[in-house]
N, C-alpha and C. Protein backbone atom coordinates (compact mmCIF):
# COMPACT_ATOMS: atom_id res chain seq x y z
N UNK A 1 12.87 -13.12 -8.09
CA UNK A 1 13.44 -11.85 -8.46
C UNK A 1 14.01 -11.13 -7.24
N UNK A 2 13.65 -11.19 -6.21
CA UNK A 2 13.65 -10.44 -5.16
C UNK A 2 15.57 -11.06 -4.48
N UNK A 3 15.37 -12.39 -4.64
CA UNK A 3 17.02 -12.94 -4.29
C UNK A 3 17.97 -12.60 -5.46
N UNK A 4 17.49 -11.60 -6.53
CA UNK A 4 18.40 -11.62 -7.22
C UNK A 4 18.59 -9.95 -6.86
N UNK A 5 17.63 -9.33 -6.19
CA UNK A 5 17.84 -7.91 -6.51
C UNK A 5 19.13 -8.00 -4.83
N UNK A 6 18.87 -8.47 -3.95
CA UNK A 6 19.20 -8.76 -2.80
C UNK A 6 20.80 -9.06 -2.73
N UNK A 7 20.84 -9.64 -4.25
CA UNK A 7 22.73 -10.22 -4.20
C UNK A 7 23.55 -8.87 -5.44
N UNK A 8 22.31 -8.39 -5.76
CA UNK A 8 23.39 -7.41 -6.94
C UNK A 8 23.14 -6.03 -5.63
N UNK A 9 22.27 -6.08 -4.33
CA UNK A 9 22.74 -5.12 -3.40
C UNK A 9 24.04 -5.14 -2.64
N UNK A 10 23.96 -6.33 -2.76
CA UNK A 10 25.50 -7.15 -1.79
C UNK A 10 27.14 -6.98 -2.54
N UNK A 11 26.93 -7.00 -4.11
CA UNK A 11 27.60 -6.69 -4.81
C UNK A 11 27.65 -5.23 -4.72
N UNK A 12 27.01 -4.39 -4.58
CA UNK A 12 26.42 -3.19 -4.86
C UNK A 12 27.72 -2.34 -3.89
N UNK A 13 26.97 -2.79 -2.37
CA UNK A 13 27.59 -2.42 -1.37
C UNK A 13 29.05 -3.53 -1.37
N UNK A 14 29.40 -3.95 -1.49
CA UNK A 14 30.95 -4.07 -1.55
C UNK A 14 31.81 -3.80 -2.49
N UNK A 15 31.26 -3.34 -3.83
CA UNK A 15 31.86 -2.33 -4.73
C UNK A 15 32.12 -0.83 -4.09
N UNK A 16 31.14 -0.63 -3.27
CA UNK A 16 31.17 0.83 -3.04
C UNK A 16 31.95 0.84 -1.81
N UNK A 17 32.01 -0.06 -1.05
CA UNK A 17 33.13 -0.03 0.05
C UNK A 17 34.93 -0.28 -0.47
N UNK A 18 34.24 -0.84 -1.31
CA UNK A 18 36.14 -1.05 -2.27
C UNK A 18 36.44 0.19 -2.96
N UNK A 19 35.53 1.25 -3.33
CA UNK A 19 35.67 2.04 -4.10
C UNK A 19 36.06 3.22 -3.05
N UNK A 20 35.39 3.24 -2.03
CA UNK A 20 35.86 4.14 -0.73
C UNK A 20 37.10 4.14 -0.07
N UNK A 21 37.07 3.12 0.32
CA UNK A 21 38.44 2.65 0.57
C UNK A 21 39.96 2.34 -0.15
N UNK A 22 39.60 1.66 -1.18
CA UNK A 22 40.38 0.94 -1.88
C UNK A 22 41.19 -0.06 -1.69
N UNK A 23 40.56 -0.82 -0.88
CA UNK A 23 40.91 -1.67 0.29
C UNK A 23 39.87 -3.20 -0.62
N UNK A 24 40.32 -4.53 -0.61
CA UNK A 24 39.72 -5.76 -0.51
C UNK A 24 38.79 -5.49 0.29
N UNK A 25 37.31 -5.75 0.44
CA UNK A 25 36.55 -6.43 1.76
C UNK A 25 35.57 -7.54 1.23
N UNK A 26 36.25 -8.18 2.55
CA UNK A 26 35.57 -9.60 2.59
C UNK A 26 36.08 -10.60 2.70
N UNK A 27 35.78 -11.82 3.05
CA UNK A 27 36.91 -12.94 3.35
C UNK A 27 36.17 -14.34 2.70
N UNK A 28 36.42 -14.69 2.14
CA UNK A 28 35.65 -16.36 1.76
C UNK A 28 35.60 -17.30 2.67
N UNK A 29 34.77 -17.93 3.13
CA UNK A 29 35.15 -18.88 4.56
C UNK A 29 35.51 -20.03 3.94
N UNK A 30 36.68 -20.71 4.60
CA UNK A 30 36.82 -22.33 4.50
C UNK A 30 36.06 -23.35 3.97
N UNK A 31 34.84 -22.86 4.52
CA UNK A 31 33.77 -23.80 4.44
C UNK A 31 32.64 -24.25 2.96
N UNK A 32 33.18 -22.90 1.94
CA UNK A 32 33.16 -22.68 0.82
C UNK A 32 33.62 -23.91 -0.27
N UNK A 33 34.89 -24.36 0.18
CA UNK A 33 35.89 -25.29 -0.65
C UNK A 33 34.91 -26.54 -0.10
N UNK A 34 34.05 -27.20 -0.70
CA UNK A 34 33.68 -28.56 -0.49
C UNK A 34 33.73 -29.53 -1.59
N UNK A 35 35.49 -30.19 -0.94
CA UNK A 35 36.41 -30.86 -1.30
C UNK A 35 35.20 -32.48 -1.64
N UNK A 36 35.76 -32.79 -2.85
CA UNK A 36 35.11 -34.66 -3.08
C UNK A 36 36.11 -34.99 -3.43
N UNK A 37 36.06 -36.51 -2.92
CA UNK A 37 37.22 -37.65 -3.88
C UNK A 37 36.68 -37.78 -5.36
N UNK A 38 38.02 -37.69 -5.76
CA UNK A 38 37.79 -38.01 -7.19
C UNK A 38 38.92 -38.88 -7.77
N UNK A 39 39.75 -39.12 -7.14
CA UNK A 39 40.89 -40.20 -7.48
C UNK A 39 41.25 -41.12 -5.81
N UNK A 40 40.16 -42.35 -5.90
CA UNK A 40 40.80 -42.94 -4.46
C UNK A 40 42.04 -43.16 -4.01
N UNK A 41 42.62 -43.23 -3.15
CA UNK A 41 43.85 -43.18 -2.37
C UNK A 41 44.00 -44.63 -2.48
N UNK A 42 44.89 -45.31 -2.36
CA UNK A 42 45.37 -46.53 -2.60
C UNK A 42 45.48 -46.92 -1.16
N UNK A 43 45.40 -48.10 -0.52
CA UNK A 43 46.43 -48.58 0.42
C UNK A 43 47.83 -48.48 0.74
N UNK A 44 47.98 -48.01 1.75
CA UNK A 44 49.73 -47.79 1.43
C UNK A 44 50.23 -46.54 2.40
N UNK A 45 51.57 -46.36 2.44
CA UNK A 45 52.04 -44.74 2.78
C UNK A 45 52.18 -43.92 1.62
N UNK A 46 52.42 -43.96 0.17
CA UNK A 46 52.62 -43.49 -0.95
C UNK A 46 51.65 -42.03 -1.25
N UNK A 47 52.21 -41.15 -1.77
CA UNK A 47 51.15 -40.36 -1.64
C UNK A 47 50.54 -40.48 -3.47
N UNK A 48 49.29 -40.59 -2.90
CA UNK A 48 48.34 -40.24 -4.11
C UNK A 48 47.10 -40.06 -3.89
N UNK A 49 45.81 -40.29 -4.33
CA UNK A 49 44.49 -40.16 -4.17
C UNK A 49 44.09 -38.43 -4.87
N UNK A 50 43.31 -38.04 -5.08
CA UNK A 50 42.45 -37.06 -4.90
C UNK A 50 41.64 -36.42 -5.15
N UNK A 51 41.23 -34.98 -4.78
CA UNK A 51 40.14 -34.12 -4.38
C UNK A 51 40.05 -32.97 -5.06
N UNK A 52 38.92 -32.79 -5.22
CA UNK A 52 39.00 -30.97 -5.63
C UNK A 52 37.50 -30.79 -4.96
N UNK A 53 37.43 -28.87 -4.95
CA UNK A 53 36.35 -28.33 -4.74
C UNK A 53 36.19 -27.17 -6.24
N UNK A 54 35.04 -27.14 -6.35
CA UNK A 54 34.66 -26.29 -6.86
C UNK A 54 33.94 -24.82 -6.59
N UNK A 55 34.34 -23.45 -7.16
CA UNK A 55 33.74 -22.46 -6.31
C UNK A 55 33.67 -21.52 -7.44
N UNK A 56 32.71 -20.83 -7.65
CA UNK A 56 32.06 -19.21 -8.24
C UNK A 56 32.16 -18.26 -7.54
N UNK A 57 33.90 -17.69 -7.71
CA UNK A 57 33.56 -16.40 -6.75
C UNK A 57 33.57 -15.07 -7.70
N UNK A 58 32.89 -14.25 -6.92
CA UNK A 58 32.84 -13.16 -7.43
C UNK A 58 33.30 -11.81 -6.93
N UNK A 59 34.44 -10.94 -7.93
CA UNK A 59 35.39 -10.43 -7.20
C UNK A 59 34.86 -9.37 -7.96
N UNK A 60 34.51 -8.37 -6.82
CA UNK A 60 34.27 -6.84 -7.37
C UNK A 60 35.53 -5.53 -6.78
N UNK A 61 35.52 -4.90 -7.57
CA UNK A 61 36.18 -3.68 -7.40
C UNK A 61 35.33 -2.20 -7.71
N UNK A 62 35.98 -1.11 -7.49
CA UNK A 62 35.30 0.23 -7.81
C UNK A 62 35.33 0.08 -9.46
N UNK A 63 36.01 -0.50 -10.26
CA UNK A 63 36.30 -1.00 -11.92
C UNK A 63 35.27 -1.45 -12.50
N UNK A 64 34.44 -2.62 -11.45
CA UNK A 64 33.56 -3.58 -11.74
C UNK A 64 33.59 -5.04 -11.25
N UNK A 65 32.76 -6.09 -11.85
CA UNK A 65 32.90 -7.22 -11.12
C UNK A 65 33.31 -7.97 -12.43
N UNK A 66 34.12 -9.24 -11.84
CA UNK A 66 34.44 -10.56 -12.13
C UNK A 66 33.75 -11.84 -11.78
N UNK A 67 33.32 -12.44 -12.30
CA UNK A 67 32.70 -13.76 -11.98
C UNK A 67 33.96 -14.72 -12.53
N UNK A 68 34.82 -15.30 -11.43
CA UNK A 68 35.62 -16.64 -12.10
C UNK A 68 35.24 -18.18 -11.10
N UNK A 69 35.44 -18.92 -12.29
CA UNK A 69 34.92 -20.57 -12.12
C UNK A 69 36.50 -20.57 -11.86
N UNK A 70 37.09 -21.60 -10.10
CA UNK A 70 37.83 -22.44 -10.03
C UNK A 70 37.86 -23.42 -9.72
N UNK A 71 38.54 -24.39 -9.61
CA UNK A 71 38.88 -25.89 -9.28
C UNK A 71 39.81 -25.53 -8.48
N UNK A 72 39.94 -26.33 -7.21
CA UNK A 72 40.55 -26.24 -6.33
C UNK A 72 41.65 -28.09 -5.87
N UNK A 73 42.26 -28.49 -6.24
CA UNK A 73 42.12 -30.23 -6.23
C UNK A 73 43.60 -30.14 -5.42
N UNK A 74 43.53 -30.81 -4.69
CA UNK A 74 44.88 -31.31 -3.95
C UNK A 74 44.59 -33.10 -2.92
N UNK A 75 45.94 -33.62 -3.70
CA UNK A 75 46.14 -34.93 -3.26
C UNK A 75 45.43 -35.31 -2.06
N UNK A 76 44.93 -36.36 -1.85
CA UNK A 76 44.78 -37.12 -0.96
C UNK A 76 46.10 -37.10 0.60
N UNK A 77 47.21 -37.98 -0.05
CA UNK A 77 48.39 -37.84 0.47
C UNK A 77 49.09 -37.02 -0.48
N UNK A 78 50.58 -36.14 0.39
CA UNK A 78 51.67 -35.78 -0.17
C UNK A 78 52.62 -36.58 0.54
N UNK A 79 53.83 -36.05 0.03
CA UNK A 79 55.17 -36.73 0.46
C UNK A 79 55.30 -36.11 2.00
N UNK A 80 54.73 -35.22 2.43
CA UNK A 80 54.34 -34.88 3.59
C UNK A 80 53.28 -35.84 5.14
N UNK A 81 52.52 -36.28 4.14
CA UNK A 81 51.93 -36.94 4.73
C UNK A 81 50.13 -37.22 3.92
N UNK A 82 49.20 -37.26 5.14
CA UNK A 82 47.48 -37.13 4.73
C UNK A 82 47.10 -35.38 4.78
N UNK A 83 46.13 -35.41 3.34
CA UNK A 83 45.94 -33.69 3.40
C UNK A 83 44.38 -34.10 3.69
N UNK A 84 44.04 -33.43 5.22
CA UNK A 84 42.84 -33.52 5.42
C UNK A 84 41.71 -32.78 4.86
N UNK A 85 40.51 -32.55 4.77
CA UNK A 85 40.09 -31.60 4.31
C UNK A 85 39.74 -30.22 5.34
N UNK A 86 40.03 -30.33 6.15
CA UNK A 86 39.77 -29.04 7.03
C UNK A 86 41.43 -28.37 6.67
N UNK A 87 42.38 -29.16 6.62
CA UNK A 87 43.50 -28.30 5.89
C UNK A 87 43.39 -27.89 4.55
N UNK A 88 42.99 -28.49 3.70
CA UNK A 88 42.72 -28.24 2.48
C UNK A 88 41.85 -27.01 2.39
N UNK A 89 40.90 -26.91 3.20
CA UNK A 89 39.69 -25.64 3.38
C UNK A 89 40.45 -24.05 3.72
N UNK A 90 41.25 -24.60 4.66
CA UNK A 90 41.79 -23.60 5.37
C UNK A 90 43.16 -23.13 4.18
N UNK A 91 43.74 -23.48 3.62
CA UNK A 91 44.54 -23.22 2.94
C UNK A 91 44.19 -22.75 1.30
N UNK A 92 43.05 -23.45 1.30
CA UNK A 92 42.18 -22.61 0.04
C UNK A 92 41.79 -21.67 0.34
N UNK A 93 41.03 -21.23 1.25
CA UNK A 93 40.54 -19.65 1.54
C UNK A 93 41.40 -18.83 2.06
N UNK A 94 42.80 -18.70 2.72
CA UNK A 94 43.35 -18.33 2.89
C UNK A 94 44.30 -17.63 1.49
N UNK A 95 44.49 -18.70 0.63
CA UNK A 95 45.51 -18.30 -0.48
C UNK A 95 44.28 -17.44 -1.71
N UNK A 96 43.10 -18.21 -1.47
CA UNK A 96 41.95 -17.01 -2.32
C UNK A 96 41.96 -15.56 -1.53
N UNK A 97 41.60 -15.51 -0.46
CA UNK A 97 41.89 -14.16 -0.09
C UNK A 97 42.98 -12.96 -0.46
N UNK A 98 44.20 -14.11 -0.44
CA UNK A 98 45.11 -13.12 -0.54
C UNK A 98 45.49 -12.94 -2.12
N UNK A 99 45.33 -14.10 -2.94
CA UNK A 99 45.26 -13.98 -4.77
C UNK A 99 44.36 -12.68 -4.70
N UNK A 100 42.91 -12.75 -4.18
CA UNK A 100 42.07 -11.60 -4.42
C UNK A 100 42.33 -10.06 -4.52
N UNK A 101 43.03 -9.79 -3.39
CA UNK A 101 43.87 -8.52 -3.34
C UNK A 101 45.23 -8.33 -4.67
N UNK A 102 45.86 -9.61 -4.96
CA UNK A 102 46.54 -8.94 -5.89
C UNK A 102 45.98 -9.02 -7.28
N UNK A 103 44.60 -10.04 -7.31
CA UNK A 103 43.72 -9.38 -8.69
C UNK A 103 43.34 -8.11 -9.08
N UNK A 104 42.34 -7.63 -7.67
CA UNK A 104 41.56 -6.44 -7.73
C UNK A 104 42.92 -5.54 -7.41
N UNK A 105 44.24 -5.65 -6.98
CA UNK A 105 45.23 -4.39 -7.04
C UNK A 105 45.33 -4.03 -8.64
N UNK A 106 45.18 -4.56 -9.25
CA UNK A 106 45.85 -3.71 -11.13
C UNK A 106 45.20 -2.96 -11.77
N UNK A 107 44.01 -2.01 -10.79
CA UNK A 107 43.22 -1.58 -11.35
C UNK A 107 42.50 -2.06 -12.91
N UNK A 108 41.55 -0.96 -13.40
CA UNK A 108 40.95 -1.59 -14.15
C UNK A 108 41.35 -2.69 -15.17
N UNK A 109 40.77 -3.64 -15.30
CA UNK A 109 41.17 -4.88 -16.76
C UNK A 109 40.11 -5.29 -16.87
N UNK A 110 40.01 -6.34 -18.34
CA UNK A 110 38.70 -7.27 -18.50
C UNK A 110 38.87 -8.18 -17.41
N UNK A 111 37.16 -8.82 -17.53
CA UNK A 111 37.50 -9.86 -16.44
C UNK A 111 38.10 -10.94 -16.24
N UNK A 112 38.55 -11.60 -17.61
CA UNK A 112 39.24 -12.63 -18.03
C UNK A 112 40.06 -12.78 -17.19
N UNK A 113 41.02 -11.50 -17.75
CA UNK A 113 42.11 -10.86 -17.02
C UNK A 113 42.22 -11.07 -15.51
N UNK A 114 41.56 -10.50 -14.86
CA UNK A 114 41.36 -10.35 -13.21
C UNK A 114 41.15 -12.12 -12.67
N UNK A 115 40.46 -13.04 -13.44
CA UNK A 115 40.02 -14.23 -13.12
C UNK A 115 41.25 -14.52 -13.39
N UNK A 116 42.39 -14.83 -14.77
CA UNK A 116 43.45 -15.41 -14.56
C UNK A 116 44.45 -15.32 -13.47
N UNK A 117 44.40 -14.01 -13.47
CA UNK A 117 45.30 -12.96 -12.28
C UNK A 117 45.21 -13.99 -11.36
N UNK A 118 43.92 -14.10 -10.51
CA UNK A 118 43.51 -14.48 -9.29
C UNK A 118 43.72 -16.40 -9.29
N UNK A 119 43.05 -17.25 -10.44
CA UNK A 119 44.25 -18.17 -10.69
C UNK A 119 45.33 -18.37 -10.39
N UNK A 120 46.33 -18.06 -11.19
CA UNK A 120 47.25 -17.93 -11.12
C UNK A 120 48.13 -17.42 -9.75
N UNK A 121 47.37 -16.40 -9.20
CA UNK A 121 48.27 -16.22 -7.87
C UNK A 121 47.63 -17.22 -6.59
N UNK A 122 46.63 -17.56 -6.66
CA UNK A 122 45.73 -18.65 -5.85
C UNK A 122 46.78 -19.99 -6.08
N UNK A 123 47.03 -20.53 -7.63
CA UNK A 123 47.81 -21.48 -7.44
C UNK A 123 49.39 -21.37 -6.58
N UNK A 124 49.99 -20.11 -6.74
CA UNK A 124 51.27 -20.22 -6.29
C UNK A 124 51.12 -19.90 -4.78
N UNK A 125 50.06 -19.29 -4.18
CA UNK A 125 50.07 -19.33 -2.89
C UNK A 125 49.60 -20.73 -2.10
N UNK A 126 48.92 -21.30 -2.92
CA UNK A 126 48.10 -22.56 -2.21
C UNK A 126 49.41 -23.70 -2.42
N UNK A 127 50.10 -23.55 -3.24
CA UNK A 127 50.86 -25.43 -3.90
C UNK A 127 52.52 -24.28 -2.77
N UNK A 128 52.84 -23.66 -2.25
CA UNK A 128 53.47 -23.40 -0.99
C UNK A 128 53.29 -23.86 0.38
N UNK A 129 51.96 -24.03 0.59
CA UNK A 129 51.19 -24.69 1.61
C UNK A 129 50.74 -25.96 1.37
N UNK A 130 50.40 -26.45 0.22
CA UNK A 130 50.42 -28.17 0.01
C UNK A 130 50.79 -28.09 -0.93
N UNK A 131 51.95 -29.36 -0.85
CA UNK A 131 52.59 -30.00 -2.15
C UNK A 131 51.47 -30.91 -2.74
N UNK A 132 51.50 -30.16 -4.57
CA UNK A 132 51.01 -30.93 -5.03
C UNK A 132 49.75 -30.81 -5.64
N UNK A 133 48.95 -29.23 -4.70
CA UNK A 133 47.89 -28.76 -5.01
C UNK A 133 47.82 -27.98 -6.64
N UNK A 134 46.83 -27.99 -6.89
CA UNK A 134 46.43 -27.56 -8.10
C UNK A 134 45.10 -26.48 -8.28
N UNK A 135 45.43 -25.20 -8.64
CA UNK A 135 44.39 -24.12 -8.61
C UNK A 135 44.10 -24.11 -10.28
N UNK A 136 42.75 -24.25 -10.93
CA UNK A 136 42.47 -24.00 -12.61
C UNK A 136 41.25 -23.39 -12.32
N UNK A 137 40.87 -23.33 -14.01
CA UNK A 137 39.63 -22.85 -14.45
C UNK A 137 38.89 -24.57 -14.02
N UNK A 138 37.31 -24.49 -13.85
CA UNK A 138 36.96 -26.23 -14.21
C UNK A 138 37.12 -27.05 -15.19
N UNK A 139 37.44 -28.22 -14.18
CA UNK A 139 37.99 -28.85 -15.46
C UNK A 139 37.24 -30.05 -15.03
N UNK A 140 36.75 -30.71 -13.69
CA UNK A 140 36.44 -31.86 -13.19
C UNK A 140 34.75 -31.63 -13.36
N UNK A 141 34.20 -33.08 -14.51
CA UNK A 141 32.94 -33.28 -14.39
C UNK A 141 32.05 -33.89 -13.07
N UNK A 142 31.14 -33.20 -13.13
CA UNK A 142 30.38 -33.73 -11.41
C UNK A 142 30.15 -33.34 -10.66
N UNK A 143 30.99 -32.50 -10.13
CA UNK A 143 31.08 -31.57 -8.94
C UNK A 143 30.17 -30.67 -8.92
N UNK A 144 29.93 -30.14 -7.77
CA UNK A 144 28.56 -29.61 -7.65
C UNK A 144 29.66 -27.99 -7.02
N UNK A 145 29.32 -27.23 -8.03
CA UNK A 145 29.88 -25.57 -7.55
C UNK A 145 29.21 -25.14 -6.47
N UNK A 146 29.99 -24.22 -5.18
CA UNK A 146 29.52 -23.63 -4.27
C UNK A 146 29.85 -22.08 -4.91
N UNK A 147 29.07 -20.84 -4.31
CA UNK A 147 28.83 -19.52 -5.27
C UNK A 147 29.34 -18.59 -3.78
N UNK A 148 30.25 -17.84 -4.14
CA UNK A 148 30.46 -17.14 -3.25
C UNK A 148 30.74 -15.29 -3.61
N UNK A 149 29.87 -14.19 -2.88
CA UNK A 149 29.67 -14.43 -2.33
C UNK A 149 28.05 -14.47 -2.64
């Protein structure tokens, strides 16, 4: 009980700093996205193979909070080349950060709402930075979700 009262303080206090401000705070680290194979890469230069991560983040505002489930999956190779996973990390938390701000900007909505929002702009910022990437709700059995924050 005590780790649960401990994370709705954490929620607590970064609602109330968003609500002061009206400002995003907080950043998801890289290290969050822990990418698995799930389609092996072939032999070859061709691009294919790949990966996803799974993540539970939870996006509060002065409105309230959102809990959204994503999938994070981008190729093995692109026509670019090998997508490592420290690029893959870095380009997932980067494009979640910034989806985040234009979720929690539309003031109040359901959370559905705010989770598609943040989808949706997560995919078009991330598949700019790798061809090929793919931002959803889950969809890949197996994977073991990381919970942030």
């Amino acid at each position: 009980m005590h780790a649960m009262q401990a994370r709705f303080r954490r929620i607590g206090l970064t609602l109330a700093l968003a609500a002061c401000t009206g400002n995003v705070v907080g950043a998801i680290p890289p290290s969050q996205f822990q990418f698995k194979n799930t389609v092996k890469l072939e032999t070859g230069a061709q691009p294919g193979g790949w990966k996803a991560a799974q993540v539970i983040i939870t996006l509060g505002s002065r409105y309230g909070v959102a809990v959204c489930q994503i999938e994070v999956g981008v190729p093995e190779r692109n026509r670019v080349g090998p997508v490592s996973d420290i690029d893959a990390q870095l380009a997932a938390a980067a494009a979640a950060d910034s989806a985040a701000r234009v979720a929690l900007g539309g003031g109040p909505r359901f959370s559905a709402v705010i989770c598609r929002t943040f989808i949706d702009e997560m995919q078009r910022r991330l598949a700019a930075e790798i061809e090929g990437a793919r931002v959803s709700p889950f969809i890949t059995a197996g994977l073991s979700p990381t919970k942030w924050p």
